[in-house]
C-alpha atoms as a PDB file:
ATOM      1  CA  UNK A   1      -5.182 -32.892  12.878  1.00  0.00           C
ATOM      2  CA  UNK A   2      -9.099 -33.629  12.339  1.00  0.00           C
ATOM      3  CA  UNK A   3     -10.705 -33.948   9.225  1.00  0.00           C
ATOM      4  CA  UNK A   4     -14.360 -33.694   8.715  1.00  0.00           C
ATOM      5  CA  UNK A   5     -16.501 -34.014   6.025  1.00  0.00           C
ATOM      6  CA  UNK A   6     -13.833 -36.534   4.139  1.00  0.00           C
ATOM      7  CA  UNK A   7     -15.380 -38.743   1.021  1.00  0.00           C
ATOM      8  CA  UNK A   8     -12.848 -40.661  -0.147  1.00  0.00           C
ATOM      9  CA  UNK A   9      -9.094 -41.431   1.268  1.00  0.00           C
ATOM     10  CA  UNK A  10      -6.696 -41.108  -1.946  1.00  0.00           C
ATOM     11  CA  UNK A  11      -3.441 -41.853  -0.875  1.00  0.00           C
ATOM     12  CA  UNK A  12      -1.884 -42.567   3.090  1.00  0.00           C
ATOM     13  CA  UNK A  13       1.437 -42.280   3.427  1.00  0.00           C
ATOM     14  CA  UNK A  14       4.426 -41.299   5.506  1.00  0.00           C
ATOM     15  CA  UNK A  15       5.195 -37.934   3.469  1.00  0.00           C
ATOM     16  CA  UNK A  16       1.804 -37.686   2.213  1.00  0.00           C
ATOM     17  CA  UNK A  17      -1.999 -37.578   2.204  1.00  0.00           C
ATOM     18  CA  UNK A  18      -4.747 -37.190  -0.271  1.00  0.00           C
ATOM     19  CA  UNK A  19      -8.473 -37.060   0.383  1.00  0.00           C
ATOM     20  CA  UNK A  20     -11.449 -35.905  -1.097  1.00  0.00           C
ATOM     21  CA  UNK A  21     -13.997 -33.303   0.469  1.00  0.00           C
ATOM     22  CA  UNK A  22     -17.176 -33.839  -1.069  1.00  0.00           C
ATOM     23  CA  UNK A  23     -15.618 -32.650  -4.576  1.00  0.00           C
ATOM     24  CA  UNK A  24     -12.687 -31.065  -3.595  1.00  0.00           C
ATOM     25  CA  UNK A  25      -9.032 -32.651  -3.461  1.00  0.00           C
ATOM     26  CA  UNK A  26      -6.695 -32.083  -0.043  1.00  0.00           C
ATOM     27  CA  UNK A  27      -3.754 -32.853  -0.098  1.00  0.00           C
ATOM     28  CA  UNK A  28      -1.211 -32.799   3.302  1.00  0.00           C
ATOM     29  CA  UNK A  29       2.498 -33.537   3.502  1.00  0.00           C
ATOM     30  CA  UNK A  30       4.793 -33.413   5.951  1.00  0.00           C
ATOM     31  CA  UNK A  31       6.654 -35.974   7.488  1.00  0.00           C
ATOM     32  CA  UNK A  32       5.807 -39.196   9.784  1.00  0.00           C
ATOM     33  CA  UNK A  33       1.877 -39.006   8.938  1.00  0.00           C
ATOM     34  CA  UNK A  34      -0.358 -41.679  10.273  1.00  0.00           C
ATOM     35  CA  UNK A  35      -4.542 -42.318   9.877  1.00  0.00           C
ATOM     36  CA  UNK A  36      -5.064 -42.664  13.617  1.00  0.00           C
ATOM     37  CA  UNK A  37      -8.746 -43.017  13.347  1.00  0.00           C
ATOM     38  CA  UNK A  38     -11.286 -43.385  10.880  1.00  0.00           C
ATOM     39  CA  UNK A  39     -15.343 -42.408  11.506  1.00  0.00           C
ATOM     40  CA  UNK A  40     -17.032 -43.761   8.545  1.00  0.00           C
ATOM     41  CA  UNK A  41     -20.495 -42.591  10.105  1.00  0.00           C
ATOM     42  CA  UNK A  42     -19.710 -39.296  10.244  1.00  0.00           C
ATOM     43  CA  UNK A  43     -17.061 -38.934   7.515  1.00  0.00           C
ATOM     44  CA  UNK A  44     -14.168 -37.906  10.473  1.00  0.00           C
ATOM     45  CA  UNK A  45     -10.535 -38.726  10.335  1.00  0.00           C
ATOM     46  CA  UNK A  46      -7.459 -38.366  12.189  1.00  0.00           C
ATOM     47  CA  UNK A  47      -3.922 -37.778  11.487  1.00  0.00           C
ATOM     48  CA  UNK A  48      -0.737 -37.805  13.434  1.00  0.00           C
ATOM     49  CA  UNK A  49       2.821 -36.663  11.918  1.00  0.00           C
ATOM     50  CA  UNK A  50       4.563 -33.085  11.315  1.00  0.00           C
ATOM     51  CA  UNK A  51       2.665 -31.042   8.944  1.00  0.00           C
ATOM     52  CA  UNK A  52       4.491 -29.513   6.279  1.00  0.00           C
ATOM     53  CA  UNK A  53       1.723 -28.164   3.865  1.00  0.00           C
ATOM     54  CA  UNK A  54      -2.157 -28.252   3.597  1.00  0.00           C
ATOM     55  CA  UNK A  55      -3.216 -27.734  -0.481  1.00  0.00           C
ATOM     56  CA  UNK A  56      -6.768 -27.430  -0.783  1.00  0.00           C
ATOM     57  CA  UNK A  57      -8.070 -27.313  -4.516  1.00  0.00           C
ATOM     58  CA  UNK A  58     -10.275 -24.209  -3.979  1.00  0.00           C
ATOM     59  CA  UNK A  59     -12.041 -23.638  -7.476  1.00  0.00           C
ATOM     60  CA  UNK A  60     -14.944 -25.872  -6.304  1.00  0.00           C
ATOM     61  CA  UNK A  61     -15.149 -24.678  -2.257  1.00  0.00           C
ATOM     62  CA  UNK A  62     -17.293 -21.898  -0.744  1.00  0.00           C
ATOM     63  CA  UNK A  63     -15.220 -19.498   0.908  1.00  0.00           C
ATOM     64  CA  UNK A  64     -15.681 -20.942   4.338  1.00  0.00           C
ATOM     65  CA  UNK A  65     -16.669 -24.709   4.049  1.00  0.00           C
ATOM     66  CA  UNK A  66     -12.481 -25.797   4.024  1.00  0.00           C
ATOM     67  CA  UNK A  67     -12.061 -24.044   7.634  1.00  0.00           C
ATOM     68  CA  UNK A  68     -15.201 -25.113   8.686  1.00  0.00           C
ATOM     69  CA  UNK A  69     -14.645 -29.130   7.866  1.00  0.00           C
ATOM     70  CA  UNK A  70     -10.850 -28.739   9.414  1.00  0.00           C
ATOM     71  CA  UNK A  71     -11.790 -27.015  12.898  1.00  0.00           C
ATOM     72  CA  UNK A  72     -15.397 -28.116  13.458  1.00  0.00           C
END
């Protein structure tokens, strides 16, 4: 999976991941996840593993900017 638009890593590990999106929190769990690459000049990561779940805190997001960030 690629992330764009990521502020802040949280929290890598094997069963779970937490980032921030601008404002917003994301979480992902699943099992075996790895940070295979990090972008800091364009705020891009990468992550490897079986996805389980993908919690986006969606109180502070415009409608669109969530699917945007995760398939642009």
């Amino acid at each position: 999976m690629e992330i764009q638009g990521v502020k802040k890593i949280i929290e890598i590990t094997p069963k779970k991941a937490t980032f921030t999106l601008d404002t917003t929190p994301l979480e992902i769990t699943g099992e075996n996840l790895e940070l295979l690459q990090l972008n800091n000049d364009n705020n891009k990561i990468k992550i490897k593993g079986k996805i389980s779940s993908v919690i986006l805190n969606k109180s502070t997001v415009k409608n669109d900017s969530f699917f945007k960030k995760l398939f642009s």
